[in-house]
Protein backbone atom coordinates (compact mmCIF):
# COMPACT_ATOMS: atom_id res chain seq x y z
CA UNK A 1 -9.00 -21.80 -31.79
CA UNK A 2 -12.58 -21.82 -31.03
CA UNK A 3 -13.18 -18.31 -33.01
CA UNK A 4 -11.18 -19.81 -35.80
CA UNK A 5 -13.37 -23.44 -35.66
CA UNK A 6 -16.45 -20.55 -36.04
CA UNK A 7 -15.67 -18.81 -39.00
CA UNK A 8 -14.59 -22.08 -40.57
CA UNK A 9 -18.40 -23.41 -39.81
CA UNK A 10 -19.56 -19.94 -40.53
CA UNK A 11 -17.65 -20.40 -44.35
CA UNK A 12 -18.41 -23.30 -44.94
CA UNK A 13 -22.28 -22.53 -44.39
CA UNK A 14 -22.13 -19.54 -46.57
CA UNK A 15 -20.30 -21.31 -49.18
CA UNK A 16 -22.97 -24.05 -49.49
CA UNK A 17 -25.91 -22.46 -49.44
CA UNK A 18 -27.81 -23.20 -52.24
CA UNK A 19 -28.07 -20.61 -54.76
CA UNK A 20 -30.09 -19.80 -58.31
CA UNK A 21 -27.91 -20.56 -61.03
CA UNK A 22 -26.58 -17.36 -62.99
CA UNK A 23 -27.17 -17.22 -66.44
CA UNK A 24 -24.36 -17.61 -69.09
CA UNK A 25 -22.63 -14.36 -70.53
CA UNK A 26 -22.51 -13.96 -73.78
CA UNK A 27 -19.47 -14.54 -75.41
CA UNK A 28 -17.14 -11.55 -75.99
CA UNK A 29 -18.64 -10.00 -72.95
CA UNK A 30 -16.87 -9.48 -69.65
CA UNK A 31 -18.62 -11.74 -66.36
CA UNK A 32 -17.98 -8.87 -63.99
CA UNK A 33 -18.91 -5.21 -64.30
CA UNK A 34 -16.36 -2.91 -63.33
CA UNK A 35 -15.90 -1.36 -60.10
CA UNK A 36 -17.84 1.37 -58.87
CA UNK A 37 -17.37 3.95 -56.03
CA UNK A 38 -19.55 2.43 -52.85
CA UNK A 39 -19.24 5.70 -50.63
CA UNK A 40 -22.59 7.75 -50.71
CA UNK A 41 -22.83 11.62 -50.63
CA UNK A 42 -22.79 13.21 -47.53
CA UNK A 43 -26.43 13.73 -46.05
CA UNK A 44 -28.00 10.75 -48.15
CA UNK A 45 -29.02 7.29 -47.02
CA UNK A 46 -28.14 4.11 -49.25
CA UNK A 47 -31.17 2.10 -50.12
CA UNK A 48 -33.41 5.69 -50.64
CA UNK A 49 -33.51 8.78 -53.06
CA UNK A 50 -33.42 12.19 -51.97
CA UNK A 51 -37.20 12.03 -53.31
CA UNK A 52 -37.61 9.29 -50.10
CA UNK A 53 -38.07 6.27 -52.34
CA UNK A 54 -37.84 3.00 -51.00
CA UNK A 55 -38.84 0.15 -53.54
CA UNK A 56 -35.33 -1.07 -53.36
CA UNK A 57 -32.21 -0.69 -51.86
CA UNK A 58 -29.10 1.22 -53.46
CA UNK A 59 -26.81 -1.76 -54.94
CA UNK A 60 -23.26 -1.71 -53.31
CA UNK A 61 -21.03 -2.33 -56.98
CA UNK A 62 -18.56 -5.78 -56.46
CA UNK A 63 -15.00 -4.85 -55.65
CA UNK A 64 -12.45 -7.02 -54.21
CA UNK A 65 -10.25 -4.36 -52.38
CA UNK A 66 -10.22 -5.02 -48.95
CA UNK A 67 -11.59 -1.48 -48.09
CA UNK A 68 -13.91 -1.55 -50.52
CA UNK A 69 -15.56 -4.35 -49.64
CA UNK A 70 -15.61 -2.99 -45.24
CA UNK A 71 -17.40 0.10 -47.07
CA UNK A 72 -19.76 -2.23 -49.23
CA UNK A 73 -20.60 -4.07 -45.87
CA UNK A 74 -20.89 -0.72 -44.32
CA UNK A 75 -22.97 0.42 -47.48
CA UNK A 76 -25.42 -2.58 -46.95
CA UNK A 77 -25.80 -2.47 -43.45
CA UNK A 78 -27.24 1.24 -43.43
CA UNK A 79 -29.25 0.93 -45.90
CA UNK A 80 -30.63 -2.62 -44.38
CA UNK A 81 -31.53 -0.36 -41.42
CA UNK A 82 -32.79 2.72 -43.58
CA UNK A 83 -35.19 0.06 -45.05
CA UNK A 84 -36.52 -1.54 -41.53
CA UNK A 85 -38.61 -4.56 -42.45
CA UNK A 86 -39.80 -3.53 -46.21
CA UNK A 87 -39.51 -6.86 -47.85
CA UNK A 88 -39.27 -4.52 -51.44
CA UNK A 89 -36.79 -2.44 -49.79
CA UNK A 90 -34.60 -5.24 -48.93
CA UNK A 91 -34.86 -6.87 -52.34
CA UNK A 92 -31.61 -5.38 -53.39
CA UNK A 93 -29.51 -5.83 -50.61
CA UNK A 94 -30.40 -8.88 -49.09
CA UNK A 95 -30.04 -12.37 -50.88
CA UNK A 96 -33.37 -13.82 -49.03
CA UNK A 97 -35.42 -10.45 -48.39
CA UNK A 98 -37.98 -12.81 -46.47
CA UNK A 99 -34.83 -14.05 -44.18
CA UNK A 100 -34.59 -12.66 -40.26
CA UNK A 101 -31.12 -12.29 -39.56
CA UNK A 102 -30.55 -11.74 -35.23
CA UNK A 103 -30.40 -8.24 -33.79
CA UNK A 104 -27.04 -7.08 -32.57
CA UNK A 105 -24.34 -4.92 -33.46
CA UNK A 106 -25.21 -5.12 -37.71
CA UNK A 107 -28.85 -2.86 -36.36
CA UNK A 108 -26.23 -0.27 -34.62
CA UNK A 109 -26.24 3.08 -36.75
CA UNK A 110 -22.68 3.16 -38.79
CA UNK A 111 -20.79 5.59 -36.68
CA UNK A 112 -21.16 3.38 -33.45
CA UNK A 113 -19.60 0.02 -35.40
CA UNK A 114 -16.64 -0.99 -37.33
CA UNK A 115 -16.38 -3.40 -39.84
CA UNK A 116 -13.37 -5.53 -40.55
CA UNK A 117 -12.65 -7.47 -43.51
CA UNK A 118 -12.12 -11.49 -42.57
CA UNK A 119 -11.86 -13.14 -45.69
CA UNK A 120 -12.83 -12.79 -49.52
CA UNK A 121 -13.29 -15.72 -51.89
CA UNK A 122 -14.00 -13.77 -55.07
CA UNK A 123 -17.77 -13.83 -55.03
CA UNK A 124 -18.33 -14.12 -51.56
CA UNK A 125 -17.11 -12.34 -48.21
CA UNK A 126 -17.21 -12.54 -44.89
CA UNK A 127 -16.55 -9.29 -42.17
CA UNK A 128 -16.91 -8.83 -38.73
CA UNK A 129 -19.27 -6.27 -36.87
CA UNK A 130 -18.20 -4.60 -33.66
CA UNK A 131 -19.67 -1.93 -31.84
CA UNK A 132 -16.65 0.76 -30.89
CA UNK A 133 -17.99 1.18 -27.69
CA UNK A 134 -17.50 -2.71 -27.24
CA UNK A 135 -20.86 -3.45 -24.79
CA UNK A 136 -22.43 -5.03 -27.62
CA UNK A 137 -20.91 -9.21 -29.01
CA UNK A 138 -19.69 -9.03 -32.27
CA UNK A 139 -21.59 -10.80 -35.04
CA UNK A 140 -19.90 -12.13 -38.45
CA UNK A 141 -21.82 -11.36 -41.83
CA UNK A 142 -21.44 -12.86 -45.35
CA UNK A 143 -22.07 -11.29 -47.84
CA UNK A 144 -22.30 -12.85 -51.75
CA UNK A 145 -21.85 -11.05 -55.28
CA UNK A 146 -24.75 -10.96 -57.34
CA UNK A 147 -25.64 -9.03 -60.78
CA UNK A 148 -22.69 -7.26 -59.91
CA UNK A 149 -23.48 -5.87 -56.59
CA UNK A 150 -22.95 -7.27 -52.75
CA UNK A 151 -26.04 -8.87 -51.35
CA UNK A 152 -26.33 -10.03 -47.55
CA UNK A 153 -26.59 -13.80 -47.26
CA UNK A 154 -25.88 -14.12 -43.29
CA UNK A 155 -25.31 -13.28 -40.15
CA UNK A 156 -24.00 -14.92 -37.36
CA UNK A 157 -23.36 -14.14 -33.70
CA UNK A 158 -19.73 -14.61 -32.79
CA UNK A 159 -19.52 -16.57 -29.53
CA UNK A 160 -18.11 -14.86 -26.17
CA UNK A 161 -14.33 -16.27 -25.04
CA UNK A 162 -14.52 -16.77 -21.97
């Protein structure tokens, strides 16, 4: 009950957060892109060009399938690492660039955490980090659609039951 009480705080929080108003589509026009694949080639890091390039992070395309939107938290979360603490970097994946967000499981590299999908309210999510080896508390993360691709809004640490 407690866990559930969380990610009812941990929603609400994410849900009213202020944000920028988006502006208007034109009429005729469609007010979200279609989906795109959010899987990267083998061998290349989201968030950087083969050429090394890191002025901004690889957008993860919106998508409302439950897997896709584990592999867009996935997708966001290794290239959040790939880009460290390069505020320009982190302009495309992360709502606030300038926001910390706590250490934990979300800094683990992707094949030592799994991501499960929690809830989705159209233009915002929320997914839970563990680490598969299970040492490390699991930590809740929102994430929010903007110009058509996930952003990070949040993190939380999830509370240990006793």
């Amino acid at each position: 009950m407690a866990a559930a009480g969380a990610c009812a705080v941990v929603l609400a929080v994410g849900m009213l957060w202020p944000t920028e108003p988006e502006a208007a589509a034109p009429a005729g026009t469609a007010s979200r892109p279609a989906p795109a694949a959010t899987s990267h080639a083998e061998g290349t890091t989201p968030g950087r060009s083969d050429a090394g390039d890191r002025s901004e992070g690889a957008p993860v395309a919106v998508s409302d399938a439950e897997d896709d939107l584990a592999a867009a938290g996935a997708a966001v979360l290794t290239a959040r690492t790939a880009c460290a603490d390069e505020t320009s970097c982190l302009r495309g994946l992360v709502e606030d660039p300038d926001r910390a967000f706590p250490a934990g499981v979300l800094d683990l590299p992707a094949d030592q955490r799994k991501i499960v999908l929690l809830d989705s309210f159209g233009g915002a999510a929320v997914l839970r980090v563990d680490a598969l080896t299970g040492e490390s508390a699991s930590q809740l993360i929102v994430l929010v659609a903007r110009d058509g691709k996930w952003l990070l809004r949040d993190v939380h640490d999830v509370a240990e039951q006793p």
